[in-house]
C-alpha atoms as a PDB file:
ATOM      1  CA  UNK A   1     -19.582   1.962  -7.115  1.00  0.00           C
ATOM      2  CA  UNK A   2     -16.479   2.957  -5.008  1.00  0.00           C
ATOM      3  CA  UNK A   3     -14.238   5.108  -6.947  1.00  0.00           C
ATOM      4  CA  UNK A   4     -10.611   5.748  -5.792  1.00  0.00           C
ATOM      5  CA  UNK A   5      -8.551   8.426  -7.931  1.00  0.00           C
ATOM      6  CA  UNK A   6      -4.600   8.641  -7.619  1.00  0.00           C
ATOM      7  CA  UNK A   7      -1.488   9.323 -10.038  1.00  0.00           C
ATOM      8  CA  UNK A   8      -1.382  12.930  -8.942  1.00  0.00           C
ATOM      9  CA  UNK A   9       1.597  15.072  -7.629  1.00  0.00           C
ATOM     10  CA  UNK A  10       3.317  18.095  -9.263  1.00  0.00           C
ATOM     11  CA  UNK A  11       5.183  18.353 -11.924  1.00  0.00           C
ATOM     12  CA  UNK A  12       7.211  20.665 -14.042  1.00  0.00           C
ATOM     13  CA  UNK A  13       5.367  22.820 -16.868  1.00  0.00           C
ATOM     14  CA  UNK A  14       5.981  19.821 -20.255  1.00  0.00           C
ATOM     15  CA  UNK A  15       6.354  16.980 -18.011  1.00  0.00           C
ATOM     16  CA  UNK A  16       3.558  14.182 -17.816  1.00  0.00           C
ATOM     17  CA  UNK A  17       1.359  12.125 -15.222  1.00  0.00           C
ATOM     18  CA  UNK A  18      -0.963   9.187 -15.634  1.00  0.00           C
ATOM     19  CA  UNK A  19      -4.179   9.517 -13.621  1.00  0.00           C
ATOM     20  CA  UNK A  20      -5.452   5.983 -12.623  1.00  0.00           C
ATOM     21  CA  UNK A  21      -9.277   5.548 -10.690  1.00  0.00           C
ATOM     22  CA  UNK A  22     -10.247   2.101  -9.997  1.00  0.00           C
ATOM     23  CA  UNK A  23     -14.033   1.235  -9.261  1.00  0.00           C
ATOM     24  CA  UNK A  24     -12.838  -0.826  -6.403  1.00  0.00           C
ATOM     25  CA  UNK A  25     -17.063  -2.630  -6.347  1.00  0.00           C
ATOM     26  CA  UNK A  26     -16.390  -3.732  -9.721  1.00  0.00           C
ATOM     27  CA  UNK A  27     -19.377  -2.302 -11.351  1.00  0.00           C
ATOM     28  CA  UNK A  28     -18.874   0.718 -13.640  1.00  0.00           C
ATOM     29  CA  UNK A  29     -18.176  -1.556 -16.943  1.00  0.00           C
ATOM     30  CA  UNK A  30     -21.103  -1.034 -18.722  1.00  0.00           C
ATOM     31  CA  UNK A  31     -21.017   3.025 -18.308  1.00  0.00           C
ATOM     32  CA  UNK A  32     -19.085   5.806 -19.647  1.00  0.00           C
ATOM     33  CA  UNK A  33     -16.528   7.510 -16.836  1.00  0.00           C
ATOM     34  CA  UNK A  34     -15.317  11.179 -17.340  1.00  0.00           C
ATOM     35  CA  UNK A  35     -12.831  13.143 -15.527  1.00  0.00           C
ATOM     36  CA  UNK A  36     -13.480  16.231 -14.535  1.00  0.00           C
ATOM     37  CA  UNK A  37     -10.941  18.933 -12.859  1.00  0.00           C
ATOM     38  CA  UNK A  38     -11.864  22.104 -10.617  1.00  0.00           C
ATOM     39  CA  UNK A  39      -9.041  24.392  -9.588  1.00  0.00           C
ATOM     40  CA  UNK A  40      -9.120  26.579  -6.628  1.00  0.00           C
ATOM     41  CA  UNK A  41     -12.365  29.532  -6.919  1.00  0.00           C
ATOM     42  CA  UNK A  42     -13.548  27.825 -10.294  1.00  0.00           C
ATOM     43  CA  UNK A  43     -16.243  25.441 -11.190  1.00  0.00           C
ATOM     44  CA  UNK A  44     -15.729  21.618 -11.733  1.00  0.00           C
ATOM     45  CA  UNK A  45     -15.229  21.417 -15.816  1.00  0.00           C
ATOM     46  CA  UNK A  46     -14.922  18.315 -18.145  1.00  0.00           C
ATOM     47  CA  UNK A  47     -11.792  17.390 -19.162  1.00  0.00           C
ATOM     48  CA  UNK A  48     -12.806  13.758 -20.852  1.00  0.00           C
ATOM     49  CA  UNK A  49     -14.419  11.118 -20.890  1.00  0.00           C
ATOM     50  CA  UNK A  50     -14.815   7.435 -22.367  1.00  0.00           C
ATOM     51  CA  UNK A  51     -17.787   5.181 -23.375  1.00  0.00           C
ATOM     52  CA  UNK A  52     -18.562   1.999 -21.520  1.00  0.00           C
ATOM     53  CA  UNK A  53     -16.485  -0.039 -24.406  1.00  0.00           C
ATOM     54  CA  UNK A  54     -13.462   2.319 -24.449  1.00  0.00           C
ATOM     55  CA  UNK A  55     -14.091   2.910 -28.398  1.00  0.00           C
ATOM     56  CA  UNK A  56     -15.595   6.590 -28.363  1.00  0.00           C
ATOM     57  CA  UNK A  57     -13.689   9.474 -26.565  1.00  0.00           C
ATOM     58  CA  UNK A  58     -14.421  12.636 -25.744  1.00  0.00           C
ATOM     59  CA  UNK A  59     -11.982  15.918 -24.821  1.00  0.00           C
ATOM     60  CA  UNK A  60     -12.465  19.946 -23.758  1.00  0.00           C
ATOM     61  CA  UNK A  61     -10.627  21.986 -26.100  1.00  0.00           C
ATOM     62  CA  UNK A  62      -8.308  22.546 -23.367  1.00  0.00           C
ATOM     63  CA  UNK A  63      -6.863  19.293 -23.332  1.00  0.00           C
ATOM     64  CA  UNK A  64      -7.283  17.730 -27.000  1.00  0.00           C
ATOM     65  CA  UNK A  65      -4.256  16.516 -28.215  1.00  0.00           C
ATOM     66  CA  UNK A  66      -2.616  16.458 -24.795  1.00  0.00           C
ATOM     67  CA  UNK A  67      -4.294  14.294 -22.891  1.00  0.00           C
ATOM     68  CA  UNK A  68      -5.208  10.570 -23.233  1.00  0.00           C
ATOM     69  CA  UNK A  69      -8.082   8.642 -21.889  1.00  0.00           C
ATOM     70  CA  UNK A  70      -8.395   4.876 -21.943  1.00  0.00           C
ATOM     71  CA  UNK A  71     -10.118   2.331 -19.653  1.00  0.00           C
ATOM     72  CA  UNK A  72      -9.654  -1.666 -18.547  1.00  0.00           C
ATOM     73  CA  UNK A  73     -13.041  -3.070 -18.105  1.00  0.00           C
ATOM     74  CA  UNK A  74     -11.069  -6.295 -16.817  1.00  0.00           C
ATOM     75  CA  UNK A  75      -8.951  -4.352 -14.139  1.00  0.00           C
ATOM     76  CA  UNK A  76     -12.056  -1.952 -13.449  1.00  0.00           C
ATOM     77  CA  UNK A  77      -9.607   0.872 -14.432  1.00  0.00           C
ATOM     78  CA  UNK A  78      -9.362   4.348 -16.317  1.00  0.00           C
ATOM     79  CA  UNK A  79      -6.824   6.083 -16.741  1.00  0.00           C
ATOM     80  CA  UNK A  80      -5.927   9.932 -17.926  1.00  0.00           C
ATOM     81  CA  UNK A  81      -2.198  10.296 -19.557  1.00  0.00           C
ATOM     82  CA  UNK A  82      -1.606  14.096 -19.249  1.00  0.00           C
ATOM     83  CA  UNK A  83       1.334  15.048 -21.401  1.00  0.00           C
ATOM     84  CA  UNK A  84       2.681  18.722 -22.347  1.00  0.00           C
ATOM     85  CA  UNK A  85       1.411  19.662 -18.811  1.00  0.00           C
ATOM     86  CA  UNK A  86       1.170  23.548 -18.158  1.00  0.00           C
ATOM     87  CA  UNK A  87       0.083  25.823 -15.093  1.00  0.00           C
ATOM     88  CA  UNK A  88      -3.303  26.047 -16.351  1.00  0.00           C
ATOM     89  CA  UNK A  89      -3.925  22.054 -15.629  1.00  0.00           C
ATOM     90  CA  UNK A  90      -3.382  22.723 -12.240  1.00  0.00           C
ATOM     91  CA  UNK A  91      -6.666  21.464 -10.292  1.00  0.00           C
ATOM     92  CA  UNK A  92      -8.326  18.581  -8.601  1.00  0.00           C
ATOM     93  CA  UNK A  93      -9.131  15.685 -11.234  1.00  0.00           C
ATOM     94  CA  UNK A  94     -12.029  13.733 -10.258  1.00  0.00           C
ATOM     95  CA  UNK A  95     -12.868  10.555 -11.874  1.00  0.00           C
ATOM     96  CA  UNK A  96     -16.916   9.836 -12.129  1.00  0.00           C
ATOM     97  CA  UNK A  97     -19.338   7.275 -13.475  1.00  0.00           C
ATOM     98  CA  UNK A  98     -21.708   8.239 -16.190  1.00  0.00           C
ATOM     99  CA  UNK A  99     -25.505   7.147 -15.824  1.00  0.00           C
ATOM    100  CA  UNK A 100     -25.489   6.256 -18.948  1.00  0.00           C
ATOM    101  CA  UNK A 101     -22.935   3.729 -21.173  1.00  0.00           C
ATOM    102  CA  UNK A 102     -22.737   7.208 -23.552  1.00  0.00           C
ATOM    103  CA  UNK A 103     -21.700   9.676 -21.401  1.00  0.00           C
ATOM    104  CA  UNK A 104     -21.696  13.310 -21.798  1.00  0.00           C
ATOM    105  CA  UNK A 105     -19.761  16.701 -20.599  1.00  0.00           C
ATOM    106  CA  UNK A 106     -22.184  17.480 -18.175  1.00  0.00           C
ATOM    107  CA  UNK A 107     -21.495  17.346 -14.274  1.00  0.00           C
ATOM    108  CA  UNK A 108     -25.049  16.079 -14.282  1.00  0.00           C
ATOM    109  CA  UNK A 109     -24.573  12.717 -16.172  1.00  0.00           C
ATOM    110  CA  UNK A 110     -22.275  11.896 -14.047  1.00  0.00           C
ATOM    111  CA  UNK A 111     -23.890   9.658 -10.713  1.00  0.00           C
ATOM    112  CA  UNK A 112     -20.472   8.597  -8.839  1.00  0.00           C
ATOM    113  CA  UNK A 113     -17.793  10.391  -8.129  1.00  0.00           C
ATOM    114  CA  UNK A 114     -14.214   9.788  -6.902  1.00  0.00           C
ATOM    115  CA  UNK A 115     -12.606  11.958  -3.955  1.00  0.00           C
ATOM    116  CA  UNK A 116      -9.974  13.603  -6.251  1.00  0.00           C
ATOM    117  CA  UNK A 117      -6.272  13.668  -6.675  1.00  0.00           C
ATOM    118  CA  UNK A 118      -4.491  16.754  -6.720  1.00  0.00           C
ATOM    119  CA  UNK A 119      -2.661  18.027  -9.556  1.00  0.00           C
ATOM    120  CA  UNK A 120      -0.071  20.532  -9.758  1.00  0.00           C
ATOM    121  CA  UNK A 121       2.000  22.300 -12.749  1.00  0.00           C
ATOM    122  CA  UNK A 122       5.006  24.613 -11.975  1.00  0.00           C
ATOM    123  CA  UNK A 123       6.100  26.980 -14.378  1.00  0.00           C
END
């Protein structure tokens, strides 16, 4: 698995992004992938994640209702639609592949791991 994150930048406090990661060895179909965000003297913390099929998802509190998470088993792609963006989302997302096809919230379920794309909210 080869994961490669992108779709960040910075952005006004309301506006949107789309956060794309492609598993460019064309293997993670059959597993859940999460994305996970750590901002600057915090610890990494779930933000979502989808099952291998792309029919159960899974947010933090934080995000529910703003963000989006869908996949493309065919393109080998997941993405994260961030709407209503505020300061607080400001962090580096990290995409990662589940051991399992069920996921979970836990840094610990996760086996692969992307390098990160940097987002940033201005008030």
């Amino acid at each position: 698995v080869q994961l490669q994150a992108s779709g960040g930048g910075l952005v006004q406090a309301g506006g949107s992004l789309r956060l794309s990661c492609v598993d460019s060895k064309r293997t993670f179909s059959n597993n859940a992938v999460g994305w996970f965000r750590q901002a600057p003297g915090k610890e990494r913390e779930f933000v979502a994640m989808t099952n291998w099929r792309g029919t159960n998802t899974y947010y933090a509190d934080s995000v529910k209702g703003r963000f989006t998470i869908s996949r493309d088993n065919v393109k080998n792609t997941v993405f994260l639609q961030m709407n209503n963006l505020n300061p607080e989302d400001t962090a580096v997302y990290y995409c990662a592949v589940s051991r399992t096809s069920y996921g979970g919230s836990d840094v610990a379920q996760y086996r692969y791991w992307g390098q990160g794309t940097q987002v940033t909210v201005s008030s």
